[in-house]
C-alpha atoms as a PDB file:
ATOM      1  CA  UNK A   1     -27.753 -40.132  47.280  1.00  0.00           C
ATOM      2  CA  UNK A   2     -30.011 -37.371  46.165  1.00  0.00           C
ATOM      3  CA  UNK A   3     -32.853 -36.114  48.619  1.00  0.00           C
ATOM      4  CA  UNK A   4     -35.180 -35.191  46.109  1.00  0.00           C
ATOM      5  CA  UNK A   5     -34.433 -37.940  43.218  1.00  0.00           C
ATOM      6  CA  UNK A   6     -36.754 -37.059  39.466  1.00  0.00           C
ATOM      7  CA  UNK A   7     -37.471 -40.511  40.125  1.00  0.00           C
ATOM      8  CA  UNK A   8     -39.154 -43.012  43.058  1.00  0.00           C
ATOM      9  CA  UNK A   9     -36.523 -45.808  43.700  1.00  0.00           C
ATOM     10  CA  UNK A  10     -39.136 -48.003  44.333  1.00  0.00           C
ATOM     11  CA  UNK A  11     -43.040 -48.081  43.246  1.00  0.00           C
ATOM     12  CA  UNK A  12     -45.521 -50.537  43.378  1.00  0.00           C
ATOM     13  CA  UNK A  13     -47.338 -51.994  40.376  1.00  0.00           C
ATOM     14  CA  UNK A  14     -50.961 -53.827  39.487  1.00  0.00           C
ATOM     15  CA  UNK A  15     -51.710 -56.339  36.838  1.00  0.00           C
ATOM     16  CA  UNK A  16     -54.880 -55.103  35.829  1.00  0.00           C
ATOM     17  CA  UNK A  17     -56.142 -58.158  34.387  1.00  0.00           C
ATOM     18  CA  UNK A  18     -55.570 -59.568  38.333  1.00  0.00           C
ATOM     19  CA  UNK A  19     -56.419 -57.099  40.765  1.00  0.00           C
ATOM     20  CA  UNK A  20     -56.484 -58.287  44.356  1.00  0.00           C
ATOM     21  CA  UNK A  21     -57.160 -55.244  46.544  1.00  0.00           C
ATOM     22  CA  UNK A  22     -56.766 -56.293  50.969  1.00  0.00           C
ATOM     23  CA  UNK A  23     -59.464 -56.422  52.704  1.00  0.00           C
ATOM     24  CA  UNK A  24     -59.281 -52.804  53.960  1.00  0.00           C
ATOM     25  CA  UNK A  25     -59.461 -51.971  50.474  1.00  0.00           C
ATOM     26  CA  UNK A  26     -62.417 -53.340  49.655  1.00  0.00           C
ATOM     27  CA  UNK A  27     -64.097 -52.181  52.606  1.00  0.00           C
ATOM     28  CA  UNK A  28     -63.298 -48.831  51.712  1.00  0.00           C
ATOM     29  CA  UNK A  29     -64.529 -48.552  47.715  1.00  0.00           C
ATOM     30  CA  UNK A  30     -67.454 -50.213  49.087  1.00  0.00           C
ATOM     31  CA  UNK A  31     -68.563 -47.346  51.659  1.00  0.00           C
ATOM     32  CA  UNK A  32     -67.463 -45.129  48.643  1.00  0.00           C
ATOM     33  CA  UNK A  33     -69.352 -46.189  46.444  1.00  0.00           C
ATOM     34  CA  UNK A  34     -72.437 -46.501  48.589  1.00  0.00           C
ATOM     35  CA  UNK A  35     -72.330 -42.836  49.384  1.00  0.00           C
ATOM     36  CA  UNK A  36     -73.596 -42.652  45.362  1.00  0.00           C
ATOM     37  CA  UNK A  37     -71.346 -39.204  44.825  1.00  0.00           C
ATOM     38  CA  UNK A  38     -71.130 -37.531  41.125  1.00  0.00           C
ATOM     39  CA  UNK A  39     -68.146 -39.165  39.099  1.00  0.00           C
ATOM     40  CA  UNK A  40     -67.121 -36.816  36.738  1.00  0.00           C
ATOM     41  CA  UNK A  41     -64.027 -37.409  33.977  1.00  0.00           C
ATOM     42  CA  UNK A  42     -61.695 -35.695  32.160  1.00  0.00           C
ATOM     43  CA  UNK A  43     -62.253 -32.082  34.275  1.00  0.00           C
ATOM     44  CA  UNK A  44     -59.091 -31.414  34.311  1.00  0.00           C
ATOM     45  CA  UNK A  45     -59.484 -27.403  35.256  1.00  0.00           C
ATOM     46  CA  UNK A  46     -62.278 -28.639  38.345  1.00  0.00           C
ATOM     47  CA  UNK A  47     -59.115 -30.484  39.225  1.00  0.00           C
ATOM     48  CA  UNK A  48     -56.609 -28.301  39.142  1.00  0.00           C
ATOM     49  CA  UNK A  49     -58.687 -26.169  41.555  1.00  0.00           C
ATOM     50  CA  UNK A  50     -58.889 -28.616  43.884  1.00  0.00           C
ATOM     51  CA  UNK A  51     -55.207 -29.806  43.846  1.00  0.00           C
ATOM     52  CA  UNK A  52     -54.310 -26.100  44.711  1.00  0.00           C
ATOM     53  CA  UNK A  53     -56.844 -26.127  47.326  1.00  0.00           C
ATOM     54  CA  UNK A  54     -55.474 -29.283  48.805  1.00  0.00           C
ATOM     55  CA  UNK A  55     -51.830 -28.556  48.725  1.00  0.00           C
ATOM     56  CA  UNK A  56     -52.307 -24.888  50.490  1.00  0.00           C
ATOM     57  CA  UNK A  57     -53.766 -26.851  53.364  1.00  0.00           C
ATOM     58  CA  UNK A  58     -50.822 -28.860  53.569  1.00  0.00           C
ATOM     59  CA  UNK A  59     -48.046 -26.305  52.398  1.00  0.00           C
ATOM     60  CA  UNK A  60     -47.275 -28.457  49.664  1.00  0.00           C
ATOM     61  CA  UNK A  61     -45.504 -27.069  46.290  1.00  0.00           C
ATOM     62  CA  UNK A  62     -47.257 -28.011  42.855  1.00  0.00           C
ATOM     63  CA  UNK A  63     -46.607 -26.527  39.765  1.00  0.00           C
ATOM     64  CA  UNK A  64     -48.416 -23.949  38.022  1.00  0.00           C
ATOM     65  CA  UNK A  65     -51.439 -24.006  35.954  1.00  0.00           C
ATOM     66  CA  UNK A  66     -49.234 -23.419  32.794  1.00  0.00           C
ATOM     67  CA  UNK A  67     -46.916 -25.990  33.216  1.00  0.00           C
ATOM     68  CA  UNK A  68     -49.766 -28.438  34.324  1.00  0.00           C
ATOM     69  CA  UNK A  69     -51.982 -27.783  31.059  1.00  0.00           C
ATOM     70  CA  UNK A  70     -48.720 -28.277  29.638  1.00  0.00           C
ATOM     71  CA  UNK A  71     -47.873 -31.769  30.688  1.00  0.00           C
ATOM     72  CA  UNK A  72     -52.020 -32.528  29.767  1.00  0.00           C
ATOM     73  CA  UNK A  73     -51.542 -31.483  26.819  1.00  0.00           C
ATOM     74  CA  UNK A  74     -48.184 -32.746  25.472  1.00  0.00           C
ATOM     75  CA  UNK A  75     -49.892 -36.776  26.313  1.00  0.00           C
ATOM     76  CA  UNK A  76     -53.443 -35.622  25.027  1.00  0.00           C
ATOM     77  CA  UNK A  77     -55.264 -38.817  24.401  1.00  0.00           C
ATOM     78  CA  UNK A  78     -52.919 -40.626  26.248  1.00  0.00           C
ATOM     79  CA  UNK A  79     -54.153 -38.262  29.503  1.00  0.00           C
ATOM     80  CA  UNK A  80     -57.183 -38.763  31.842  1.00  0.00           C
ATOM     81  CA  UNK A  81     -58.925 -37.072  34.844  1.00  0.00           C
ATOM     82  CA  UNK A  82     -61.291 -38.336  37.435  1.00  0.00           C
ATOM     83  CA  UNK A  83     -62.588 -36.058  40.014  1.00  0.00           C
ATOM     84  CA  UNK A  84     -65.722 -36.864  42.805  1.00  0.00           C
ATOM     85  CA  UNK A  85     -67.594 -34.348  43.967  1.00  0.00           C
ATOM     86  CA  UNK A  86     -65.138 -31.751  43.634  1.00  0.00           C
ATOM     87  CA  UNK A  87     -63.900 -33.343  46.832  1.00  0.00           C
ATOM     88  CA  UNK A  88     -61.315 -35.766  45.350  1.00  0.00           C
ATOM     89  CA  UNK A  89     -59.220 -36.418  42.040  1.00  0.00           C
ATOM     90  CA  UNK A  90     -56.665 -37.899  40.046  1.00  0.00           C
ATOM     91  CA  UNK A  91     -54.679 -37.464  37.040  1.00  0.00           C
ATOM     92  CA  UNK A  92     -53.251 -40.671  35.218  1.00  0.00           C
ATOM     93  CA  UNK A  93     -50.761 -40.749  32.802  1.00  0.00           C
ATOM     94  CA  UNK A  94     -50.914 -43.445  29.922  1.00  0.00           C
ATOM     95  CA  UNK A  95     -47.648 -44.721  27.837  1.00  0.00           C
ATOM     96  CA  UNK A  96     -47.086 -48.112  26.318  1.00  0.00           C
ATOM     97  CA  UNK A  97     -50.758 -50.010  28.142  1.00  0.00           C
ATOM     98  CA  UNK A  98     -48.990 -48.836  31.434  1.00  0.00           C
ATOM     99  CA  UNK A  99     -51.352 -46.381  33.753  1.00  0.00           C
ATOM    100  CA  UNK A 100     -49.142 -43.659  35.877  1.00  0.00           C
ATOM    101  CA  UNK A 101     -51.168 -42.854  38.737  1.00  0.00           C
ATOM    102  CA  UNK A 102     -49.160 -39.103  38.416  1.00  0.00           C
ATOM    103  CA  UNK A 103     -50.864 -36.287  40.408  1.00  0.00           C
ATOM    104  CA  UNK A 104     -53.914 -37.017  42.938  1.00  0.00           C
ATOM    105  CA  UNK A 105     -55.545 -34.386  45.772  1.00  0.00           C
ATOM    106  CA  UNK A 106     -58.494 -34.824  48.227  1.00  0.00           C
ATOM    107  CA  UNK A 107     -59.941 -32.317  50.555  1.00  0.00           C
ATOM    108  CA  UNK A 108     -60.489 -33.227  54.226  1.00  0.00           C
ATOM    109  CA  UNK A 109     -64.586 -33.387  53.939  1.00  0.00           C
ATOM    110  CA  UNK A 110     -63.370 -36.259  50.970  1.00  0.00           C
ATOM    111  CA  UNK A 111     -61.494 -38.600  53.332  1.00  0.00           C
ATOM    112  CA  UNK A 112     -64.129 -39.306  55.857  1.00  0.00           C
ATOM    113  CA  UNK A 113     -66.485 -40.802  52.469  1.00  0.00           C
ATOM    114  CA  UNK A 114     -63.519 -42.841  51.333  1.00  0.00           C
ATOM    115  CA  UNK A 115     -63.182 -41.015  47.960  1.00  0.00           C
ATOM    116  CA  UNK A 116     -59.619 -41.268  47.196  1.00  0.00           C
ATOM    117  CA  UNK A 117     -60.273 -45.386  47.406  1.00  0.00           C
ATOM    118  CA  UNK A 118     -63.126 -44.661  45.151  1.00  0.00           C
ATOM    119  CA  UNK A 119     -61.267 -42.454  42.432  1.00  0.00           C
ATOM    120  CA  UNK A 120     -58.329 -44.984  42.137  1.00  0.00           C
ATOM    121  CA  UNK A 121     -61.156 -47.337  41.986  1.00  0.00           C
ATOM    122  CA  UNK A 122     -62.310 -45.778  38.761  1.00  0.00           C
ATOM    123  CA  UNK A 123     -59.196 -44.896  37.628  1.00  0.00           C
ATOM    124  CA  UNK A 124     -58.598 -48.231  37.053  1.00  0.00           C
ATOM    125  CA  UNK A 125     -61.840 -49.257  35.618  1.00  0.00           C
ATOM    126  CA  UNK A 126     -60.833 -46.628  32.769  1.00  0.00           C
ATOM    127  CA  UNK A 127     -57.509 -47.582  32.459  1.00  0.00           C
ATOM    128  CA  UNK A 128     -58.398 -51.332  31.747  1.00  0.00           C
ATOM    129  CA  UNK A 129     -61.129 -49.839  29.382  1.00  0.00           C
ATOM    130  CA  UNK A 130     -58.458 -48.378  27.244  1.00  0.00           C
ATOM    131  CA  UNK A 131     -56.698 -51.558  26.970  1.00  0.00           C
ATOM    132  CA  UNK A 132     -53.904 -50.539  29.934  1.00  0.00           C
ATOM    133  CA  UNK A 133     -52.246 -53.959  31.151  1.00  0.00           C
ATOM    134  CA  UNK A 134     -50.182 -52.503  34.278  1.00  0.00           C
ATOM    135  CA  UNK A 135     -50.902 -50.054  36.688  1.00  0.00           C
ATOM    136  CA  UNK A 136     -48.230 -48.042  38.290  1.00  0.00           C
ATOM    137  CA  UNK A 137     -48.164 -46.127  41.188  1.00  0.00           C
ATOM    138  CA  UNK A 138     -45.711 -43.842  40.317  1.00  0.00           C
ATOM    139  CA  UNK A 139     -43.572 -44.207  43.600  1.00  0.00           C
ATOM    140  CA  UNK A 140     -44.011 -45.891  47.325  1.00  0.00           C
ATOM    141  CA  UNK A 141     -41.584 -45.722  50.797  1.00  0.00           C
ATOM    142  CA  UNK A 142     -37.906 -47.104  50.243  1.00  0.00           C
ATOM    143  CA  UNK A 143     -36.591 -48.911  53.209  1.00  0.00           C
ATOM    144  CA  UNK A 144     -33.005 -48.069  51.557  1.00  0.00           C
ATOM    145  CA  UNK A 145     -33.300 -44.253  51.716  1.00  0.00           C
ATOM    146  CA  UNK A 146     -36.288 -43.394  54.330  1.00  0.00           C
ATOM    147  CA  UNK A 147     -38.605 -40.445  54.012  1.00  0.00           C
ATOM    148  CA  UNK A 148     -41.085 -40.964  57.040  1.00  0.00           C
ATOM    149  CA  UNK A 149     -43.279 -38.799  54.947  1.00  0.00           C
ATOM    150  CA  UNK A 150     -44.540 -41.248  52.343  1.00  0.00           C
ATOM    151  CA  UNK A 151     -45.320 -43.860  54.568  1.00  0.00           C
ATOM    152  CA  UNK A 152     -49.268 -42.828  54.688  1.00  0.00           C
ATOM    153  CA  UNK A 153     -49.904 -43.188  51.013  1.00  0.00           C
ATOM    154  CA  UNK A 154     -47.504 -45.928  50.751  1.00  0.00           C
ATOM    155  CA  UNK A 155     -50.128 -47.794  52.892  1.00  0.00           C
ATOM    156  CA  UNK A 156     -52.635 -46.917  50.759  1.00  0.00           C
ATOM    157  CA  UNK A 157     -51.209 -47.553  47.733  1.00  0.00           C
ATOM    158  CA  UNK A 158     -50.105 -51.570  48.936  1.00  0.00           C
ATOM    159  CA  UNK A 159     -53.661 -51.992  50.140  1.00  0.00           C
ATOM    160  CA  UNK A 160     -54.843 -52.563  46.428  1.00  0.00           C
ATOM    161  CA  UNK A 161     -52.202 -55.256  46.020  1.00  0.00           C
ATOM    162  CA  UNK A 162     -49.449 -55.461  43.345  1.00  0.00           C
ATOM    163  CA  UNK A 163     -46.082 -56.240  43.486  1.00  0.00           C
ATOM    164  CA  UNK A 164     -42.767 -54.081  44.428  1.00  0.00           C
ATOM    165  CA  UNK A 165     -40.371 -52.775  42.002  1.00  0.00           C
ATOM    166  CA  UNK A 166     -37.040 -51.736  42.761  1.00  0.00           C
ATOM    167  CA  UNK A 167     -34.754 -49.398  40.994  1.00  0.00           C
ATOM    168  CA  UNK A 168     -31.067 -48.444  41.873  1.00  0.00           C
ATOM    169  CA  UNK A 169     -31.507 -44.568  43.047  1.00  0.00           C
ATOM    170  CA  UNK A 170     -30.916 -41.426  42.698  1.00  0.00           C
ATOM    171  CA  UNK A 171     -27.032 -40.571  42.985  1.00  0.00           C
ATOM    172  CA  UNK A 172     -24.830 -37.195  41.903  1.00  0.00           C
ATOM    173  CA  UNK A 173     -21.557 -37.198  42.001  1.00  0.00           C
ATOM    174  CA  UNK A 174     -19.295 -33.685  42.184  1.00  0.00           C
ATOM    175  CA  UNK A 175     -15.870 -33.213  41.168  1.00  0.00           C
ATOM    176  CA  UNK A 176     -13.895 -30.441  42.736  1.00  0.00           C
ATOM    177  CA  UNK A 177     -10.615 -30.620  41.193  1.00  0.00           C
ATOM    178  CA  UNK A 178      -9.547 -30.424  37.562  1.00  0.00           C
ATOM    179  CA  UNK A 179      -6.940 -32.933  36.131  1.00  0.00           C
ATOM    180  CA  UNK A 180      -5.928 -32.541  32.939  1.00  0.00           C
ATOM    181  CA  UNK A 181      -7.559 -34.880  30.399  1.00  0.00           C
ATOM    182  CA  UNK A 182     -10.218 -36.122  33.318  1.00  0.00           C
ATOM    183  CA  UNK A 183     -12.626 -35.013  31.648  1.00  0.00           C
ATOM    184  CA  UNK A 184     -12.222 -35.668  27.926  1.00  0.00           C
ATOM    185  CA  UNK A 185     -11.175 -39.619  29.029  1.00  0.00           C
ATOM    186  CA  UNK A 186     -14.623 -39.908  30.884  1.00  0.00           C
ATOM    187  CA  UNK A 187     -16.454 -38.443  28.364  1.00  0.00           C
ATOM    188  CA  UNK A 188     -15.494 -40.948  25.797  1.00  0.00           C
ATOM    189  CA  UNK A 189     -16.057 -43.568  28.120  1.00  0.00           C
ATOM    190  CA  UNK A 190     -19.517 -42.744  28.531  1.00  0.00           C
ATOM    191  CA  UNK A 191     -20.358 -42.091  24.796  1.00  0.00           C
ATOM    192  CA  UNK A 192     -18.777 -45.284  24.314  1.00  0.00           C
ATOM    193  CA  UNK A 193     -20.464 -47.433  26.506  1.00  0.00           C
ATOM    194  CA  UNK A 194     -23.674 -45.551  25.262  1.00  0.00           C
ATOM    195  CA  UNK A 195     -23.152 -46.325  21.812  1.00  0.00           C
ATOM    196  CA  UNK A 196     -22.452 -50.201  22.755  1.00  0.00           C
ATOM    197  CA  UNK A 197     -25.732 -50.406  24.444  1.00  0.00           C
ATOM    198  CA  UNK A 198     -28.180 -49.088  22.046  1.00  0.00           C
ATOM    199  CA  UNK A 199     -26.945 -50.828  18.793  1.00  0.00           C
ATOM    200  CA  UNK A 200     -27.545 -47.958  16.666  1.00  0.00           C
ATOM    201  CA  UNK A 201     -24.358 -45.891  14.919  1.00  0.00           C
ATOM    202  CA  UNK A 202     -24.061 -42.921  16.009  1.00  0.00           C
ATOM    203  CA  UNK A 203     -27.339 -42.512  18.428  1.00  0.00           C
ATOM    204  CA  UNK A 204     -27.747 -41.595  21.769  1.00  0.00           C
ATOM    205  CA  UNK A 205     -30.837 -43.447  23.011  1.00  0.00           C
ATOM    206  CA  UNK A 206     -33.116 -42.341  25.672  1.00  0.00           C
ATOM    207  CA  UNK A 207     -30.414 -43.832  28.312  1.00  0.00           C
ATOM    208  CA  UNK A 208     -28.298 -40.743  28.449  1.00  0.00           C
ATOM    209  CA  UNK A 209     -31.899 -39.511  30.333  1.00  0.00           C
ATOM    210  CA  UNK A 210     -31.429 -42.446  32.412  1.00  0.00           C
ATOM    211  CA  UNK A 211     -27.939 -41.790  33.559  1.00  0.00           C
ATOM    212  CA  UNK A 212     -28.444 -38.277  34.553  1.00  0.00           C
ATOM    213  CA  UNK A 213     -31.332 -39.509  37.159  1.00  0.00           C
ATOM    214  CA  UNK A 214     -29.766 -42.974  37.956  1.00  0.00           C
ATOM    215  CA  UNK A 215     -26.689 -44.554  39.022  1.00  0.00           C
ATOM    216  CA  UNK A 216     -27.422 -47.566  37.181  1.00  0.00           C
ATOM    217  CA  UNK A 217     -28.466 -48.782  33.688  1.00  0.00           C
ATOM    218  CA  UNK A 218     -31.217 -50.683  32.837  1.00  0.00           C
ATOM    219  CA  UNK A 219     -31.159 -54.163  31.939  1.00  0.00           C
ATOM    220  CA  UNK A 220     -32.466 -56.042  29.458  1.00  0.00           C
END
């Protein structure tokens, strides 16, 4: 099993026509919101700033600015930005009325006013305004394969409700030695049991993707 799989093996998700945040929640958007601070959307270079500030006080690794303005725009209007204060932010990705909660930041004088609960908070609000139907939170702490580490937003994340989704994993698998024909044999195998599954001569769907991050296919 792969330490650092290119995709969560488990994430949590939101109807968005049903949203049932805990108590804690709702305590928290609340204060938020009372504190009346400047919502501001689609900022994407105030956020930037403020995701490199945030990860250098926790040593975390983001990518650069040219790969990030990238990424913004290859989904253009599918993209959006919220950002509070210059204290907090979050960028959501938007495919198929399904809202990726992808890259978010807050600087410690945020957290003591609440403001991440208050950025998902209107994250949401303009992801059901563009006609979004699920919310996804774009990974949450698997029992199966523990990182200790993702417990904290994990919490966070559950306390707006949802439901669990589960996904097989992240697996590679070397080979050291060479037999003769191994390869060629396997190769058809897996061309052939591509072709079966996507119904269309001569095609290699998206699923060859899939089976380069995942042990197992999707269903239905």
């Amino acid at each position: 099993q792969d330490g650092w799989p290119l995709l969560a093996s488990k994430t949590q998700r939101i109807d968005l026509k049903n949203i049932k945040p805990k108590k804690d929640c709702r305590y928290c958007v609340r204060k938020a919101l009372s504190a009346q601070c400047s919502v501001l959307k689609n900022d994407f270079g105030g956020f930037y700033k403020l995701w490199r500030m945030a990860a250098g006080i926790k040593r975390l690794w983001i990518p650069s600015e040219k790969n990030f303005w990238a990424l913004i725009n290859a989904f253009g209007k599918n993209c959006y930005c919220i950002t509070i204060d210059d204290l907090a932010g979050a960028v959501v990705l938007v495919h198929q009325k399904i809202a990726y909660y992808y890259y978010a930041a807050c600087l410690p004088a945020g957290k003591p006013l609440y403001l991440p609960y208050q950025v998902v908070w209107e994250c949401m609000k303009e992801a059901k305004k563009r006609g979004c139907k699920i919310w996804d939170w774009e990974g949450i702490y698997d029992e199966r394969w523990p990182n200790k580490g993702w417990r904290g937003f994990t919490h966070f994340k559950k306390s707006f409700g949802g439901y669990e989704v589960s996904f097989p994993g992240s697996f590679t698998r070397w080979f050291w030695r060479y037999r003769r024909g191994f390869w060629s044999h396997n190769w058809r195998s897996f061309c052939r049991c591509i072709w079966n599954r996507s119904g269309k001569s001569g095609r290699l769907t998206q699923e060859f993707a899939v089976w380069q991050i995942r042990a197992g296919w999707k269903t239905g």
